[in-house]
Protein backbone atom coordinates (compact mmCIF):
# COMPACT_ATOMS: atom_id res chain seq x y z
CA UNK A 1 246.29 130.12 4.55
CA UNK A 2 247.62 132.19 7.32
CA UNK A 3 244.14 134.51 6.59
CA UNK A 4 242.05 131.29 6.76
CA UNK A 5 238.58 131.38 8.68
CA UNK A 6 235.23 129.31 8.19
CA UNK A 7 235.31 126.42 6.25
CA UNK A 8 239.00 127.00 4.72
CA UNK A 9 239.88 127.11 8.20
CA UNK A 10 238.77 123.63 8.88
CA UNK A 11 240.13 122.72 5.82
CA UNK A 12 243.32 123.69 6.78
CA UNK A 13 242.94 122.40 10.20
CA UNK A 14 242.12 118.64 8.67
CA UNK A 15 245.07 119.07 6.45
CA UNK A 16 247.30 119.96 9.46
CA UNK A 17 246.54 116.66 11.29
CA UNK A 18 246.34 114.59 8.74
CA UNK A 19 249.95 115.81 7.93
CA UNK A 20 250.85 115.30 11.83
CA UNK A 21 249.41 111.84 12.36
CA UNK A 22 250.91 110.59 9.06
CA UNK A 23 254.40 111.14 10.43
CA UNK A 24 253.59 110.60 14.51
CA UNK A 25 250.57 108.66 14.90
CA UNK A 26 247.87 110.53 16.48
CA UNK A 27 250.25 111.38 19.54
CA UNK A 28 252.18 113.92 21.37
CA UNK A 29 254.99 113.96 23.21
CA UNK A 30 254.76 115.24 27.29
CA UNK A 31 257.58 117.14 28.32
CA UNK A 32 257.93 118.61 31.87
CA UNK A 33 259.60 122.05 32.46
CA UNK A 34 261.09 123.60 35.23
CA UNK A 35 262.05 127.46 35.36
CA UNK A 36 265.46 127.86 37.22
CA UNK A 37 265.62 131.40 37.07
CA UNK A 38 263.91 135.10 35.86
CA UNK A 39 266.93 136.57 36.17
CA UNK A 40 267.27 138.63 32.65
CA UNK A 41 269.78 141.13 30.99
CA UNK A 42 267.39 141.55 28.21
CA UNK A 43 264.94 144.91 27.67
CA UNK A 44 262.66 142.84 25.23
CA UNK A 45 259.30 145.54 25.54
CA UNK A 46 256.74 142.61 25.64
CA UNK A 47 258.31 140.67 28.82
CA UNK A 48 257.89 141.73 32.69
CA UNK A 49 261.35 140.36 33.38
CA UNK A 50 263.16 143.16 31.35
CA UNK A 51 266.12 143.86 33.51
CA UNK A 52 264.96 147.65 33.94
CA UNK A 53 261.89 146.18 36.11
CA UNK A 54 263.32 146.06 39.53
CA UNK A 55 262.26 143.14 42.22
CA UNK A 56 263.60 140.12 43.88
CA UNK A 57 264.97 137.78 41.62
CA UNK A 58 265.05 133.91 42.38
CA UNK A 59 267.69 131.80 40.97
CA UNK A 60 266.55 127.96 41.91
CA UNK A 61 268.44 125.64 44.22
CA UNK A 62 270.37 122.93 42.88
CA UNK A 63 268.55 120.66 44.92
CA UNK A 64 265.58 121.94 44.40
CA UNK A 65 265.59 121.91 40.68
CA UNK A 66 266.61 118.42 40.81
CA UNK A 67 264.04 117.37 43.03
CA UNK A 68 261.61 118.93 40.51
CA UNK A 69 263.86 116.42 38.40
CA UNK A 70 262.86 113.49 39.99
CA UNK A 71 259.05 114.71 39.86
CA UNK A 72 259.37 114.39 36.32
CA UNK A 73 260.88 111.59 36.34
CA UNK A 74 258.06 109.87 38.53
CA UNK A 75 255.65 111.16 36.45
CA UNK A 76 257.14 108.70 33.42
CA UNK A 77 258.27 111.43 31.88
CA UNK A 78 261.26 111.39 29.35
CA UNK A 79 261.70 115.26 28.48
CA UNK A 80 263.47 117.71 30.97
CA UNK A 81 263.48 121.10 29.71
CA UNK A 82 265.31 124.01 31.99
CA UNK A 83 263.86 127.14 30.71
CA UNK A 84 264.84 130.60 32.18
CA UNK A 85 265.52 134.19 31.62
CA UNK A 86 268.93 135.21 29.55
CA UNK A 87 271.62 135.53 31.69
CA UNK A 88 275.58 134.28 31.45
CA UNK A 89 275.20 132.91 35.28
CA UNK A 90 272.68 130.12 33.69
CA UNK A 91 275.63 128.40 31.54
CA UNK A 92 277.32 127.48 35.13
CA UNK A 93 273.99 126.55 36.82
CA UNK A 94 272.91 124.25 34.02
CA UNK A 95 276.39 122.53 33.13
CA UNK A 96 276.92 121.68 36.79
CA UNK A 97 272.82 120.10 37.21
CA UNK A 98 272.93 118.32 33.91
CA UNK A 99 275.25 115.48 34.52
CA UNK A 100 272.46 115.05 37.59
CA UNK A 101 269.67 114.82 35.92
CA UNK A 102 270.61 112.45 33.14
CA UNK A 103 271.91 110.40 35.86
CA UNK A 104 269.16 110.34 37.73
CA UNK A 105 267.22 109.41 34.53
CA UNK A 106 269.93 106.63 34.05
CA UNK A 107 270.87 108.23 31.03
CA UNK A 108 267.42 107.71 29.03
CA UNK A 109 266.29 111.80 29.18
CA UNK A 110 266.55 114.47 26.24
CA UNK A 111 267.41 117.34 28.37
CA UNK A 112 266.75 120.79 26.72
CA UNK A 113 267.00 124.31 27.74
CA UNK A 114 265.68 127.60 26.78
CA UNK A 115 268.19 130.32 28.07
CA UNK A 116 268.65 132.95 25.87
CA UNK A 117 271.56 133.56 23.47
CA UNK A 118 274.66 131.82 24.37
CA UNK A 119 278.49 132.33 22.60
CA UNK A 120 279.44 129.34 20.61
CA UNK A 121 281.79 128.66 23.56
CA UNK A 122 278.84 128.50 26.59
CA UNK A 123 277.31 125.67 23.79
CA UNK A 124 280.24 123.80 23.99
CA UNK A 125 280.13 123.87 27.47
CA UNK A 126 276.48 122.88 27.93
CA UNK A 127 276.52 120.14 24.86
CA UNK A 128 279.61 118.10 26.69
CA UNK A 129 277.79 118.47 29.58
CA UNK A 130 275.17 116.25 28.16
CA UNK A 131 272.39 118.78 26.85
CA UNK A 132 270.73 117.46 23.60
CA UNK A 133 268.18 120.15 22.43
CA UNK A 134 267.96 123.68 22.89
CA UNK A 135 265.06 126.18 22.03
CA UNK A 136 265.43 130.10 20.90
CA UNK A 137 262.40 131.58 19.88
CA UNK A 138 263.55 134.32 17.51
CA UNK A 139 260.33 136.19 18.59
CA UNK A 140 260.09 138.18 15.20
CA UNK A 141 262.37 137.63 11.90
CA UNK A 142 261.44 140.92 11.04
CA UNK A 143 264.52 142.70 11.64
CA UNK A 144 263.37 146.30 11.81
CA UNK A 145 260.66 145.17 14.40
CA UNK A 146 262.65 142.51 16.23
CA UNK A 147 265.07 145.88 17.27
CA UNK A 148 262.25 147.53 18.20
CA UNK A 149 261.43 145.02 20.50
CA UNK A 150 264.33 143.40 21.98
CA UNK A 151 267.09 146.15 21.87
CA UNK A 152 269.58 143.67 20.04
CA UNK A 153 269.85 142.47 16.19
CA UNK A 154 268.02 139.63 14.74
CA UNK A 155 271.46 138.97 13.18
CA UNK A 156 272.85 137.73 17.02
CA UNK A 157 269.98 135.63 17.43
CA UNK A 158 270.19 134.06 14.36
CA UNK A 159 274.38 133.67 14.79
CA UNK A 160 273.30 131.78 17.72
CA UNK A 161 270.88 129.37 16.14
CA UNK A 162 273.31 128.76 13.31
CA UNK A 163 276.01 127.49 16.47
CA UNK A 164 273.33 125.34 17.87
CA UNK A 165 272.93 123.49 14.50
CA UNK A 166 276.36 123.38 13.90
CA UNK A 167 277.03 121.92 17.17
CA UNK A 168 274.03 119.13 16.79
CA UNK A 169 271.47 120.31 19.05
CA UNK A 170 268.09 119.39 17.98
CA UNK A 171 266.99 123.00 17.78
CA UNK A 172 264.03 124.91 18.24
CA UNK A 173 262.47 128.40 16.97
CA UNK A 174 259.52 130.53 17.99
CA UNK A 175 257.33 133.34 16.88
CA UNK A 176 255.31 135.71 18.55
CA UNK A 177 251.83 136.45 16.95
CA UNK A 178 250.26 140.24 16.88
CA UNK A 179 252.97 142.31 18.10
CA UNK A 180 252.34 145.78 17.85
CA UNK A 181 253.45 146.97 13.88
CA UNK A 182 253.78 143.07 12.86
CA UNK A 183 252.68 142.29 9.40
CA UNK A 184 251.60 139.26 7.09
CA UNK A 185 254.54 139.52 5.36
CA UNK A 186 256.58 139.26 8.69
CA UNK A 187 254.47 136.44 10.04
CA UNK A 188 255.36 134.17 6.68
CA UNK A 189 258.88 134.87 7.25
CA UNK A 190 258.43 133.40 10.51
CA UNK A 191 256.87 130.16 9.64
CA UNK A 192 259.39 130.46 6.76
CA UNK A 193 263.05 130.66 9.06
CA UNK A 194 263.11 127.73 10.97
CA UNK A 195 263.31 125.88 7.86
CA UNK A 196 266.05 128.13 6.31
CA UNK A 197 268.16 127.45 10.01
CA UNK A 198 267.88 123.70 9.83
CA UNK A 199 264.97 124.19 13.09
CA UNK A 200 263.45 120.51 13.92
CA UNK A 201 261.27 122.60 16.61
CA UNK A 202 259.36 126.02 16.06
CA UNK A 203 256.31 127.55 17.49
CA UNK A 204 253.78 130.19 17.36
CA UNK A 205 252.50 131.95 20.26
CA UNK A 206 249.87 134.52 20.94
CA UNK A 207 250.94 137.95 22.14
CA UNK A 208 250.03 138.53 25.79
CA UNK A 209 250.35 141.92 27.24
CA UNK A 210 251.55 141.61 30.34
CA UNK A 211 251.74 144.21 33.59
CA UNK A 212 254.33 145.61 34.25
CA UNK A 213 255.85 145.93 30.43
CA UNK A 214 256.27 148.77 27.92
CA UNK A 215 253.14 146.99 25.86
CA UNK A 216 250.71 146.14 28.46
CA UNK A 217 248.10 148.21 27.34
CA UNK A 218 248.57 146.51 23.78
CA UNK A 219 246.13 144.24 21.88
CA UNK A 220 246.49 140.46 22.61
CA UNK A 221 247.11 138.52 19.86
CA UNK A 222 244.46 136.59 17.62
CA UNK A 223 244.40 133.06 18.47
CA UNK A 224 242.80 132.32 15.12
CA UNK A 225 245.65 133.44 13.09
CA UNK A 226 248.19 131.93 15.56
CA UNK A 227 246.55 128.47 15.57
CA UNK A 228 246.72 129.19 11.15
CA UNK A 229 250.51 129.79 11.56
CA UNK A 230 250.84 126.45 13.67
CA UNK A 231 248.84 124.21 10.98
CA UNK A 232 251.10 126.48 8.20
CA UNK A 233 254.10 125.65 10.06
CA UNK A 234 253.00 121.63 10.06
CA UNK A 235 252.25 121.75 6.72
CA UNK A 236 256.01 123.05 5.65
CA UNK A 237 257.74 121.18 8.50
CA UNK A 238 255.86 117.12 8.49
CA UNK A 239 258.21 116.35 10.81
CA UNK A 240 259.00 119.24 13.20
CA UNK A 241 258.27 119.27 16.77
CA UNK A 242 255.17 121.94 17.05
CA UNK A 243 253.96 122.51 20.65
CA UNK A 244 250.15 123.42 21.89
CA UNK A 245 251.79 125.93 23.79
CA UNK A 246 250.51 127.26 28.02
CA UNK A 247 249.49 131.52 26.02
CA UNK A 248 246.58 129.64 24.02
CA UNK A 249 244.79 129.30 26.97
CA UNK A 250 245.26 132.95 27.60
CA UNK A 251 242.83 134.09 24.31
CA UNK A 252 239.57 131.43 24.92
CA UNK A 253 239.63 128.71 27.60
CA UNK A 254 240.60 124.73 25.55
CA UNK A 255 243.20 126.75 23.46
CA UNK A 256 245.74 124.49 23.47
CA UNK A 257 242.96 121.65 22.55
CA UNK A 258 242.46 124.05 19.46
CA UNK A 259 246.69 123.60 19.15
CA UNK A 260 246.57 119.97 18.65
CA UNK A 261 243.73 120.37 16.20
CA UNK A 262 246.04 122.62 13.96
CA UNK A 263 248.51 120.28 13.99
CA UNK A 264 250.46 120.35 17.09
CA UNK A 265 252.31 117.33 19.01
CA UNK A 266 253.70 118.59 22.01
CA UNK A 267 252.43 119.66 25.65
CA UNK A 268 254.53 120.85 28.70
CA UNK A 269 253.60 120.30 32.13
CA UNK A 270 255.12 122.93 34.53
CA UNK A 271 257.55 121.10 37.26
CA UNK A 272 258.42 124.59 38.82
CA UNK A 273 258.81 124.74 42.50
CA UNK A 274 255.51 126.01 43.99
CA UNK A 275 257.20 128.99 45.96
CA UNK A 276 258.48 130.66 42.40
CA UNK A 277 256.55 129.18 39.97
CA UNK A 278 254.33 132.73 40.26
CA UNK A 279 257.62 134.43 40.11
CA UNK A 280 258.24 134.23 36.77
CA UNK A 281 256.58 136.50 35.00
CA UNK A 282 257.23 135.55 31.26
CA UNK A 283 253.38 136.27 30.41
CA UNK A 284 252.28 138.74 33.94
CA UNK A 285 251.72 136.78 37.25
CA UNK A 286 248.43 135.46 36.12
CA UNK A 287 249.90 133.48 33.41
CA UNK A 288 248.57 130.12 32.96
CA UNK A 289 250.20 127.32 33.96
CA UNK A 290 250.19 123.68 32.75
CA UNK A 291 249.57 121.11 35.24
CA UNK A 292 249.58 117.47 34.64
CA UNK A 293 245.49 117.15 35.11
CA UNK A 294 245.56 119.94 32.80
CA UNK A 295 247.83 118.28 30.04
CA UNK A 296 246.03 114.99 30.13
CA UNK A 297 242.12 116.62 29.77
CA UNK A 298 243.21 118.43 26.84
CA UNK A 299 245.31 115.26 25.44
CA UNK A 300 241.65 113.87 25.79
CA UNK A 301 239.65 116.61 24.32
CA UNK A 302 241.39 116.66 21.56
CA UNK A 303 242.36 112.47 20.71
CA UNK A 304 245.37 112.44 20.94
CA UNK A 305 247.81 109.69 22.54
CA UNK A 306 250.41 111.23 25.21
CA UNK A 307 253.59 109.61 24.68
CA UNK A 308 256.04 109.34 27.53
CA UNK A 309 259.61 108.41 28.39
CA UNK A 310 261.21 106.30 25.69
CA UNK A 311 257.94 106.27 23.83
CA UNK A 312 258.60 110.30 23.59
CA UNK A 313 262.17 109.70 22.98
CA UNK A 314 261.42 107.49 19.80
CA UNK A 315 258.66 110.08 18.48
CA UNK A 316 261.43 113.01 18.60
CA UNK A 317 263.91 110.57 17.19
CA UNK A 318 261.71 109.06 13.77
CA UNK A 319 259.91 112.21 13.44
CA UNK A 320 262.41 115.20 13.65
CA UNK A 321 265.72 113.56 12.57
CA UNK A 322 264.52 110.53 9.76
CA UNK A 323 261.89 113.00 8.27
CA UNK A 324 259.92 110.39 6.64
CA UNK A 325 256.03 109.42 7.00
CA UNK A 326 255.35 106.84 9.41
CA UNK A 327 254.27 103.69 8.06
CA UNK A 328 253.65 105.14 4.42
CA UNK A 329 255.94 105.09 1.68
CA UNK A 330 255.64 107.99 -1.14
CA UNK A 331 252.31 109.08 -1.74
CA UNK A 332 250.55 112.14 -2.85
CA UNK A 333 248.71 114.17 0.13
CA UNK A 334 246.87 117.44 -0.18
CA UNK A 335 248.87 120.14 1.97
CA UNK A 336 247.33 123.17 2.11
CA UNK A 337 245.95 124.31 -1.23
CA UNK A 338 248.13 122.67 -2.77
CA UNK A 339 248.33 118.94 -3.72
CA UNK A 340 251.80 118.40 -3.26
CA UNK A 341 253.83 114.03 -3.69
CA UNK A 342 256.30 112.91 -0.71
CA UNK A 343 259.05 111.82 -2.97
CA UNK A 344 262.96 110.60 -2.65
CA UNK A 345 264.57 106.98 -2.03
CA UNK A 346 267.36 108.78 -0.23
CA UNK A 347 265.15 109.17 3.08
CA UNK A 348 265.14 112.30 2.58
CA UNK A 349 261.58 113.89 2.22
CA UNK A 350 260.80 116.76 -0.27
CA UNK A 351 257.20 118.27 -1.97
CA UNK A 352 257.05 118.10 -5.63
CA UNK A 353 253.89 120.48 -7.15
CA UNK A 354 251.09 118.05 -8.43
CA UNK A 355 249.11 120.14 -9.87
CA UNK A 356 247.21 123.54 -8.96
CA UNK A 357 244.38 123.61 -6.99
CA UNK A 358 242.18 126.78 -6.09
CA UNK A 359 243.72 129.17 -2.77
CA UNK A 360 241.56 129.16 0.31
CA UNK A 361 240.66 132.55 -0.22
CA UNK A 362 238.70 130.97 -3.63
CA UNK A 363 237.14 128.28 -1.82
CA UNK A 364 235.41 131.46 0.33
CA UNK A 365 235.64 131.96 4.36
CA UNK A 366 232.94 133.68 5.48
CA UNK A 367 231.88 131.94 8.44
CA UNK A 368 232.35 134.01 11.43
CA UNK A 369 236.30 133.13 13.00
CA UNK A 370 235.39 132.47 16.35
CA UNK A 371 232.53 130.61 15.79
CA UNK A 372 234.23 128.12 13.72
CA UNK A 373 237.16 127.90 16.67
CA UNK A 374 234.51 126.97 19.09
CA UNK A 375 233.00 123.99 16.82
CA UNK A 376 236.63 123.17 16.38
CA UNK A 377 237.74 123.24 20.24
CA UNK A 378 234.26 121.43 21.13
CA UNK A 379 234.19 118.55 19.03
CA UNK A 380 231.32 119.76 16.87
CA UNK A 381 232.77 120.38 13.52
């Protein structure tokens, strides 16, 4: 599946959404971000704000970050998510603005961060301070190349994750697509792990060589096989949490449009204070960033319902913590090339083998890749 193109592309694509809008609807959930910091005491080779690059750092106000806050909250939005580089000073800024924000909210927000690896203790910290989800891209499970990349052991990522489970936060994973030495067998362990931590959130993402990085003059990565490993990831995880994430748009213009036909049900709008938002440099300064106009075309393009505040709140809820199709009760649904039965009173959901069907290398995909993305992305296949 991950080598899909042509028509077992499409295929897989159909059986992507089909899984999506049998446990969401035909909806996504609209989260706004806001990017406190680039401050970093990582070395990771594929990101500009590797603490050996040297250049004024921003940390953001309090008060600015929480009137970015109230933006979001304007905009009807029920998702705050406080994303930055890894550094220990972001445990103190984010317990001290949290009790804010989910006041200012009135208490009816899922606030959740992205900030790096944190010891069990900093959790603890940030969960009493009110934070309910929390995402850590592992980047790579391949060991050997996650080293190579980020200077520290997949092992203290994954310690991490296992403490963000442990201490309830809905959690989230992540994987880089078409770093430099990756392999299929690396990318199926990827769509593979989030399931093995207890993940309700993953994602794929393209590899963008950025300026200013040890891999800048690298490849990007292929959008077609990243979209694959988002509508592979759907089809293992029903009920996960799978963003159209801002890097598809990096690849081919209507990316993330091509995200939500694979499967995905989530879009960020950047809340960022103008005066950094070009500041940090996660992808290189010409990164693209999601605006609200932006979100709501490609909501459009692609059909799908956005789904704000409590609505949002309800999706995350039924969908990544009840596991169980919305509105069906067991049934037998195609996923991937595989016909595979929801089964289990319990309310739990598992996939019992119906029978074998042929692979989607069999069924032939010889239709040329991009070709078929662009029929996809514009509505004509």
């Amino acid at each position: 599946m991950l080598e899909a193109t042509g028509a077992a592309q499409r295929r897989l694509f159909d059986e992507a959404s089909e899984v999506r809008d049998t446990f969401f609807g035909r909806t996504a959930v609209v989260r706004g971000v806001i990017e406190i910091t680039d401050v970093c005491v990582k070395s990771c080779l594929y990101c500009p704000m590797r603490v050996e690059n040297r250049y004024q750092r921003y940390f953001q106000r309090s008060d600015d970050i929480l009137q970015a806050t109230d933006a979001i909250r304007q905009a009807g939005l029920g998702v705050v998510a406080l994303q930055g580089g890894e550094t220990p000073a972001s445990t103190t800024l984010a317990t001290r603005l949290i009790p804010a924000i989910r006041q200012a909210f009135d208490d009816d927000v899922e606030v959740l961060l992205c900030l790096g690896d944190k010891s069990r203790a900093d959790l603890e910290r940030l969960k009493r301070a009110g934070a309910d989800s929390y995402i850590l891209k592992q980047e790579t499970a391949d060991p050997e190349l996650h080293l190579t990349m980020r200077a520290v052991p997949l092992s203290s990522r994954l310690g991490c994750a296992h403490d963000l489970v442990a201490l309830g936060f809905r959690t989230g994973m992540g994987a880089i697509v078409g770093l430099p030495g990756q392999g299929t067998a690396s990318l199926i362990e990827d769509v593979l792990l989030p399931g093995r931590i207890g993940a309700q959130m993953m994602s794929a993402s393209p590899f963008i060589p950025a300026a200013n990085s040890p891999l800048s003059g690298a490849l990007m990565g292929d959008l077609g096989l990243t979209l694959n490993m988002l509508a592979v990831m759907r089809l293992l995880h029903p009920s996960a949490l799978i963003p159209a994430v801002s890097a598809l748009e990096k690849p081919e213009p209507g990316g993330q449009v091509l995200g939500f036909a694979a499967g995905a049900n989530v879009i960020t709008i950047n809340f960022t204070p103008e005066e950094n938002r070009q500041k940090y440099a996660i992808y290189g300064s010409d990164r693209f960033v999601v605006r609200r106009e932006h979100a709501l075309g490609t909501l459009r393009k692609a059909g799908i319902e956005p789904l704000f505040g409590r609505d949002a709140l309800a999706s995350m809820t039924c969908g990544s913590t009840q596991g169980v199709p919305r509105e069906r009760g067991p049934q037998s649904m195609g996923v991937g090339s595989i016909p595979l039965k929801f089964c289990g009173s319990d309310g739990q959901v598992r996939f019992e083998r119906a029978s074998k069907g042929p692979s989607f290398r069999q069924r032939g995909c010889s239709a040329d890749a991009g070709a078929n993305l662009r029929r996809i992305r514009d509505g004509r296949d």
